[in-house]
N, C-alpha and C. Protein backbone atom coordinates (compact mmCIF):
# COMPACT_ATOMS: atom_id res chain seq x y z
N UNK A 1 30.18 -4.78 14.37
CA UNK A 1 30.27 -4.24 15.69
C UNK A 1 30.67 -2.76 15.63
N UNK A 2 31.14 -2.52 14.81
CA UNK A 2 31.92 -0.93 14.74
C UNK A 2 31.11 0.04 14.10
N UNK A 3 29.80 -0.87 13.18
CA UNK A 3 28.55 -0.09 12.37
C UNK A 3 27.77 0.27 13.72
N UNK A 4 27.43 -0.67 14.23
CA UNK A 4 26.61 -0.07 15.80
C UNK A 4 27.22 0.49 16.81
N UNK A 5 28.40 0.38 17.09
CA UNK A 5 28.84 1.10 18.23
C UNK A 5 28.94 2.49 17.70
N UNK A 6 29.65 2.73 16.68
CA UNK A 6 30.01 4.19 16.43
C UNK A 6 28.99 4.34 15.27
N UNK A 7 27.84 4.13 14.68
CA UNK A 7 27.12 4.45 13.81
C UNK A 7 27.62 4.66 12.23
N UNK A 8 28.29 4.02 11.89
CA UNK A 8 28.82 4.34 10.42
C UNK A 8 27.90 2.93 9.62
N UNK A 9 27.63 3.56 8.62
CA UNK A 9 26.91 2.98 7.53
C UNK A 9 27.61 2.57 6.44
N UNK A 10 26.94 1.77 5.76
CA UNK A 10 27.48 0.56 4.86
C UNK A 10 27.78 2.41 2.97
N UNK A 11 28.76 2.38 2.54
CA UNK A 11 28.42 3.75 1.88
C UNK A 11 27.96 2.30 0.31
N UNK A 12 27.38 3.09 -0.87
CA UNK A 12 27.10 2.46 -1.83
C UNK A 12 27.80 1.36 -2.62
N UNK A 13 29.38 1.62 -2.68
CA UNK A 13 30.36 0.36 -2.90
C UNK A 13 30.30 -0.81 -2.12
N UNK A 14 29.98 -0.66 -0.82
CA UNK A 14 29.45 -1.66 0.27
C UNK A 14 28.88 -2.98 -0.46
N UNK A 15 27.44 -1.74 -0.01
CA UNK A 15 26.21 -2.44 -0.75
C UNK A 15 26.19 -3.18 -2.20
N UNK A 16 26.71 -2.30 -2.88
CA UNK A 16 27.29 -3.41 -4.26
C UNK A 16 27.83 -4.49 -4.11
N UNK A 17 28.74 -4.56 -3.28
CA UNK A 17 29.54 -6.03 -3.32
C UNK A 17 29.09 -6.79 -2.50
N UNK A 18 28.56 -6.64 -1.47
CA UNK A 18 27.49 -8.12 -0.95
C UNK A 18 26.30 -7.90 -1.78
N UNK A 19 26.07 -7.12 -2.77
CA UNK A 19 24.95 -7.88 -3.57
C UNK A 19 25.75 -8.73 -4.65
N UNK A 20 26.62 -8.40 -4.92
CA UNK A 20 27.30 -9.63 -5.87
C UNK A 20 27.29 -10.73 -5.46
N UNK A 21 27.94 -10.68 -4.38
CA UNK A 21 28.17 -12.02 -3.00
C UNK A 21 26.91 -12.46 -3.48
N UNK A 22 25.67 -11.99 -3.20
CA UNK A 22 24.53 -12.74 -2.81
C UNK A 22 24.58 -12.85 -4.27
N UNK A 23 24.45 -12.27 -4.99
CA UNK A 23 23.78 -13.19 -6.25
C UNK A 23 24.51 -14.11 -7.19
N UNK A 24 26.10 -14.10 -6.62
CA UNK A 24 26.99 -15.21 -7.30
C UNK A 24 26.68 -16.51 -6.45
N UNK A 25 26.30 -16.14 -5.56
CA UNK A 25 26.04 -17.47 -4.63
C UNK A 25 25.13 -18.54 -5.17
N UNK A 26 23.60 -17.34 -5.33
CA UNK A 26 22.54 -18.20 -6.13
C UNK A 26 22.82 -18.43 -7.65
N UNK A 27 23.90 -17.46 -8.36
CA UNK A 27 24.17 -18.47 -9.29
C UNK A 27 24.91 -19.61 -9.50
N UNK A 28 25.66 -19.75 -8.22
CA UNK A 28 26.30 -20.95 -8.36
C UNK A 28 25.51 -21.98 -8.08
N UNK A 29 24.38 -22.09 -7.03
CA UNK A 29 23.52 -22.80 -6.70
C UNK A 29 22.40 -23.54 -7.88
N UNK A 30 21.74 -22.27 -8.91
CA UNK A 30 21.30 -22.42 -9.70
C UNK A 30 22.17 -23.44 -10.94
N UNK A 31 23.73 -22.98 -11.05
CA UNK A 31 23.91 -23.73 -12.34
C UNK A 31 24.31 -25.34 -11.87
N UNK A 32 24.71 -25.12 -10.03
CA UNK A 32 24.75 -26.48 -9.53
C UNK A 32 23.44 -27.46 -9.66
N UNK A 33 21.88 -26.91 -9.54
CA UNK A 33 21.13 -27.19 -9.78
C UNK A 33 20.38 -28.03 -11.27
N UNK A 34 20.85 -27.12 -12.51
CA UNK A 34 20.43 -27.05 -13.85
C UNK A 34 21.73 -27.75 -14.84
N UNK A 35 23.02 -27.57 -14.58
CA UNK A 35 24.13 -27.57 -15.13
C UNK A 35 24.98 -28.66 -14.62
N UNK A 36 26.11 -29.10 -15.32
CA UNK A 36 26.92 -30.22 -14.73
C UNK A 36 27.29 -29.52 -12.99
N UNK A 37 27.82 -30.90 -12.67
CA UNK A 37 28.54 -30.33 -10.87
C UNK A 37 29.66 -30.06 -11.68
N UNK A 38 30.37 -30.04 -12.34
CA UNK A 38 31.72 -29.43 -12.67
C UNK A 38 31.55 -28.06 -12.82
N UNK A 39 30.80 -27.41 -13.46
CA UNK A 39 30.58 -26.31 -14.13
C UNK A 39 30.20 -25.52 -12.40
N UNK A 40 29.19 -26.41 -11.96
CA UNK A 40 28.98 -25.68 -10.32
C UNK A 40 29.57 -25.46 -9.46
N UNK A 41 30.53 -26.33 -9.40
CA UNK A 41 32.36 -26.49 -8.17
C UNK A 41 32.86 -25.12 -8.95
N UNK A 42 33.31 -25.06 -10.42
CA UNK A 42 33.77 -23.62 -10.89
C UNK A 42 33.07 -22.55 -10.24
N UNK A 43 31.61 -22.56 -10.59
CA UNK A 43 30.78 -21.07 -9.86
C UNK A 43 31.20 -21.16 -9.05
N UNK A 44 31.23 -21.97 -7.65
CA UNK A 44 30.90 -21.86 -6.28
C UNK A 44 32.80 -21.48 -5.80
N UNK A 45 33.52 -21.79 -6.85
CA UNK A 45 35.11 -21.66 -6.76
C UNK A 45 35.31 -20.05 -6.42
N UNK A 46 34.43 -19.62 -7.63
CA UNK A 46 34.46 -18.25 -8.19
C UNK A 46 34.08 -17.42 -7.26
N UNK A 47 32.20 -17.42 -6.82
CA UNK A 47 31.99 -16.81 -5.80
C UNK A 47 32.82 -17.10 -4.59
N UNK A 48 33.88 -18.12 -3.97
CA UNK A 48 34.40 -18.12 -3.04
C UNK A 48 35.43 -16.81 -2.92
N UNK A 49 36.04 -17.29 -3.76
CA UNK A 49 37.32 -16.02 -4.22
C UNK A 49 36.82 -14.55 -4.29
N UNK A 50 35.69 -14.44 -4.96
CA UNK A 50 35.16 -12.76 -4.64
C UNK A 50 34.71 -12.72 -3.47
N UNK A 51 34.20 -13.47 -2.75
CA UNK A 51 33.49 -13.04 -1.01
C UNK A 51 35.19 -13.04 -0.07
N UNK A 52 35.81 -13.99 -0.75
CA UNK A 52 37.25 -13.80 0.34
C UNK A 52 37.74 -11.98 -0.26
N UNK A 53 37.90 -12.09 -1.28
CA UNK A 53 38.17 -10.34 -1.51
C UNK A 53 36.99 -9.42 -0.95
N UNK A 54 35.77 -10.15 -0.84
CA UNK A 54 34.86 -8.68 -0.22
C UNK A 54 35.24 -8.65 1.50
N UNK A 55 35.55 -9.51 2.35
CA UNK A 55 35.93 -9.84 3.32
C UNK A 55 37.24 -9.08 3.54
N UNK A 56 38.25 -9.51 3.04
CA UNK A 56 39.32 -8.67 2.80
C UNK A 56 39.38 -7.29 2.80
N UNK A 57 38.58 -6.59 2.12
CA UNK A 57 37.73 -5.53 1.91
C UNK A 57 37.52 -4.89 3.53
N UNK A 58 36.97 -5.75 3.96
CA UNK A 58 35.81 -5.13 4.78
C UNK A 58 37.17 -4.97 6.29
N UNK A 59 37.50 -5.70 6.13
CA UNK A 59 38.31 -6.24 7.29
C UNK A 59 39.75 -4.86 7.35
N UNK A 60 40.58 -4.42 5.95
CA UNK A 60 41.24 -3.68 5.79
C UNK A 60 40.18 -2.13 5.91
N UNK A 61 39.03 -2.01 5.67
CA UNK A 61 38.67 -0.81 6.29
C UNK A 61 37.98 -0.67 7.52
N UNK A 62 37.71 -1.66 8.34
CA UNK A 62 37.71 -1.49 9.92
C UNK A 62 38.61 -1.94 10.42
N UNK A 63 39.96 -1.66 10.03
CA UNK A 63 41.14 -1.44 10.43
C UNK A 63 41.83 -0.25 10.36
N UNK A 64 41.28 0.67 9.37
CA UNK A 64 41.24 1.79 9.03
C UNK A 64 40.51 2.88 10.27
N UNK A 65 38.98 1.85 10.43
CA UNK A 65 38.16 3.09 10.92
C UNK A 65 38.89 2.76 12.52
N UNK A 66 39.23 1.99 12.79
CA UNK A 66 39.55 1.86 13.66
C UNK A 66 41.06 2.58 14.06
N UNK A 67 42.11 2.61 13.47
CA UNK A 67 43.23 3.56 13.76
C UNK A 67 42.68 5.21 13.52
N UNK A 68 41.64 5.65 12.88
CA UNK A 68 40.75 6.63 12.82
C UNK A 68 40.07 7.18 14.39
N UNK A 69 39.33 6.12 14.68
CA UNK A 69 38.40 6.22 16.06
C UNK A 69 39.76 6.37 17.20
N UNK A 70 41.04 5.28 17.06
CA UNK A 70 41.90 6.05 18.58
C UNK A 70 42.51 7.15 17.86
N UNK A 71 42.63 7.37 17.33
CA UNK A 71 43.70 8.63 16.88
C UNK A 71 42.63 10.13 17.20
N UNK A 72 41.13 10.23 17.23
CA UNK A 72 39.92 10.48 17.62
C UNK A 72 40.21 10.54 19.11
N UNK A 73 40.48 9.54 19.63
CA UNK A 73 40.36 9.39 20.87
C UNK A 73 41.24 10.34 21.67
N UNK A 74 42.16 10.67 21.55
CA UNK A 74 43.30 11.45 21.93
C UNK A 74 42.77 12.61 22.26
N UNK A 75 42.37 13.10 21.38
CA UNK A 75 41.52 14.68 21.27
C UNK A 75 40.27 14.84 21.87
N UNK A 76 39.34 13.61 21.91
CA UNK A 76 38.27 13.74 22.29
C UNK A 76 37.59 12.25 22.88
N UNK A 77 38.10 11.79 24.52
CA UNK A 77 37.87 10.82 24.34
C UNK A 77 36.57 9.94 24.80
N UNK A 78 36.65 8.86 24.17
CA UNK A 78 35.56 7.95 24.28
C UNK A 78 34.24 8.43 25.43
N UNK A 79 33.49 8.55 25.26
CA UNK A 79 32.02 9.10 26.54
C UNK A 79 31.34 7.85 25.90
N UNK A 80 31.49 6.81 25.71
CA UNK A 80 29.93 5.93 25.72
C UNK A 80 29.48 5.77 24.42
N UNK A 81 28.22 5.00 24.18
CA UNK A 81 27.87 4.49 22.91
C UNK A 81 27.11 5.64 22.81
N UNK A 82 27.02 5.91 21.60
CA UNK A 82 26.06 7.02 21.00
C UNK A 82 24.47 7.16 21.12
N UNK A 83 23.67 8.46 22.10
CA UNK A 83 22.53 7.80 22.30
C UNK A 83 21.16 7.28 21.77
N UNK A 84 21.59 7.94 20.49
CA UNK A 84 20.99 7.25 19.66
C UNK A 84 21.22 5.79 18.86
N UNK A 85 22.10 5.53 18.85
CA UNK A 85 22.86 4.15 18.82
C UNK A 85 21.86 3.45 19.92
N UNK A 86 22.27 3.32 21.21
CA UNK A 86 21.23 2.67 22.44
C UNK A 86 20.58 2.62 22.11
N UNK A 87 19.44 3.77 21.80
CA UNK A 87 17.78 3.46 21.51
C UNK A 87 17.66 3.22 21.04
N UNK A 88 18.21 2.55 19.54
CA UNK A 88 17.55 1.65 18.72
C UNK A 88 18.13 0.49 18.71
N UNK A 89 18.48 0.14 19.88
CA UNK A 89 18.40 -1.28 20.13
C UNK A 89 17.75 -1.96 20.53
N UNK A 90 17.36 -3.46 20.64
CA UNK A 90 16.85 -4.07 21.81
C UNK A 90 16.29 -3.73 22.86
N UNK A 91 15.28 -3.84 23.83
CA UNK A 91 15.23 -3.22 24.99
C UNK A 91 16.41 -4.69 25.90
N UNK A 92 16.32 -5.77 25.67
CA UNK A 92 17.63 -6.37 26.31
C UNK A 92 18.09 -6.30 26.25
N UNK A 93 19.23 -5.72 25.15
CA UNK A 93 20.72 -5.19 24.91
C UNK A 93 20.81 -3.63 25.39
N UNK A 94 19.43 -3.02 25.38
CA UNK A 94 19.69 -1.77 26.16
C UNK A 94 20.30 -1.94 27.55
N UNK A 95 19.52 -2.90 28.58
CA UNK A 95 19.47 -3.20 30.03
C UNK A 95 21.05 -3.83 30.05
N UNK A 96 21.68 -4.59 29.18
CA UNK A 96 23.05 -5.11 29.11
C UNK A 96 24.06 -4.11 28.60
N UNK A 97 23.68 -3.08 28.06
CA UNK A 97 24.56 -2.04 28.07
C UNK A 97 25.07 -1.15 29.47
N UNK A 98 23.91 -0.96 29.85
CA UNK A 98 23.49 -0.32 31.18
C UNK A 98 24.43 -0.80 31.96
N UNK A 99 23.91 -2.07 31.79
CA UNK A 99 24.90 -3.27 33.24
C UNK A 99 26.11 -2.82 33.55
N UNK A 100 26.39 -3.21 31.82
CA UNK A 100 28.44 -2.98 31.84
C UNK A 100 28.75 -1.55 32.10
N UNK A 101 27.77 -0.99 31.79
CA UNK A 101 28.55 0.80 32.69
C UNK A 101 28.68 0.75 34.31
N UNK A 102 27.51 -0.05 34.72
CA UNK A 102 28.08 -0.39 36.24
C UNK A 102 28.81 -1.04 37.08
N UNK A 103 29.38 -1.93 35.99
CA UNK A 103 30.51 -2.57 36.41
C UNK A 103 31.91 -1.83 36.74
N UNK A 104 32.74 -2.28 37.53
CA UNK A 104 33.63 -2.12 37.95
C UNK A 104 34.54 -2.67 37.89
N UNK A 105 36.08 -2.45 36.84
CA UNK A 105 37.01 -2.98 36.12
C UNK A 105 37.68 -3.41 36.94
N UNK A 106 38.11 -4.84 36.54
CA UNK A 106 39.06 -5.56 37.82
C UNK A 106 40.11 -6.08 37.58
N UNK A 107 41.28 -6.40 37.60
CA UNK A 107 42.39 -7.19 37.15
C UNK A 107 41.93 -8.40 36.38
N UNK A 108 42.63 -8.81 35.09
CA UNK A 108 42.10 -10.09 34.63
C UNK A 108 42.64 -11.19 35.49
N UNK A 109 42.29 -12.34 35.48
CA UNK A 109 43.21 -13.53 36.13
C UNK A 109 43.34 -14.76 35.67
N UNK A 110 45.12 -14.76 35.34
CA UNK A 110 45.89 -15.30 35.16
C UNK A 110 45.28 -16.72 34.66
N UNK A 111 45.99 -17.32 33.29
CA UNK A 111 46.21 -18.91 33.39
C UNK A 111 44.15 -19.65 33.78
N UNK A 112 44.69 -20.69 33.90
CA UNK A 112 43.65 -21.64 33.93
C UNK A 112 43.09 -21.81 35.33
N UNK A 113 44.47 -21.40 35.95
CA UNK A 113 44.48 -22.03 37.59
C UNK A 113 43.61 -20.96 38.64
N UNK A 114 43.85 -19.61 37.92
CA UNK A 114 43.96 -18.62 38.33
C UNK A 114 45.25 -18.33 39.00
N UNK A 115 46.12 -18.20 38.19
CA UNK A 115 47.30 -17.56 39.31
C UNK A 115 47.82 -16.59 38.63
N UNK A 116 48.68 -15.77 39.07
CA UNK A 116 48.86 -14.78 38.12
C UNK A 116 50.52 -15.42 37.90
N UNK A 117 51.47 -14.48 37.06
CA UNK A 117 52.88 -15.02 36.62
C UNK A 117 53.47 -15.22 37.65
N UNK A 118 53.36 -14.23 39.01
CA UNK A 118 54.62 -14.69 40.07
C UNK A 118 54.33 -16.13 40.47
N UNK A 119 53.20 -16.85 40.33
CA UNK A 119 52.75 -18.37 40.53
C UNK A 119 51.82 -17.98 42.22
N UNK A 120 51.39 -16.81 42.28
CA UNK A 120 50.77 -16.15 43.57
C UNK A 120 49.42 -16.50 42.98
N UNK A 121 48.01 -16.61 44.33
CA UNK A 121 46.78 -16.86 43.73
C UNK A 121 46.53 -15.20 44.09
N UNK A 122 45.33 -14.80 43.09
CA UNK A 122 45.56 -13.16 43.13
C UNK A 122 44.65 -13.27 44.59
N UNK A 123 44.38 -12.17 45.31
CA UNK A 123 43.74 -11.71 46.17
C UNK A 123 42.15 -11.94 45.52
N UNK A 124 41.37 -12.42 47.00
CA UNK A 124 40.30 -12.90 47.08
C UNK A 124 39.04 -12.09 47.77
């Protein structure tokens, strides 16, 4: 979500490690295939543990780009998705972008019941 909204790309370390991902996967598949299931529960152990670290990964630097983008924000703030970002979307996710700019922000409401904390139903 943070590659398309603000346009940042995957840089070459990226790309390296979901190609590992992908190809420890099919080797685990393959030796599950050709090889004992013991030996395949190990692969598939293995690739688990490196995709939880590429995840990890990914997750600690759009946490990054993200204290980056508000700290950004301060100085220069937010105007909208980038317009080149839009146009290469969807033409339905274009028209649903659109939408939500015309919307008009409203109080959230409360609970299940709709009530808000004073136990009041909000205004109707």
């Amino acid at each position: 979500m943070l590659q398309t909204r603000f346009n940042i790309q995957n840089d070459p370390c990226d790309d390296t490690l979901l190609a590992i991902v992908a190809v420890l996967n099919v080797l685990s598949f393959i030796v599950r295939m050709v090889g004992s299931e013991s030996n395949g529960d190990a692969c598939e152990q293995l690739t688990e543990c490196v995709n939880a670290s590429v995840c990890a990964c990914m997750l600690t630097q759009h946490d990054i780009q993200i204290k980056a983008i508000e700290e950004n924000w301060t100085q220069n703030p937010y105007g909208g998705m980038n317009q080149q970002v839009l146009l290469a979307l969807p033409p339905q996710q274009q028209e649903m972008v659109q939408g939500f700019a015309q919307l008009k922000p409203s109080a959230p409401v409360y609970g299940a019941t709709g009530m808000n904390p004073s136990g009041a139903l909000p205004p109707q």
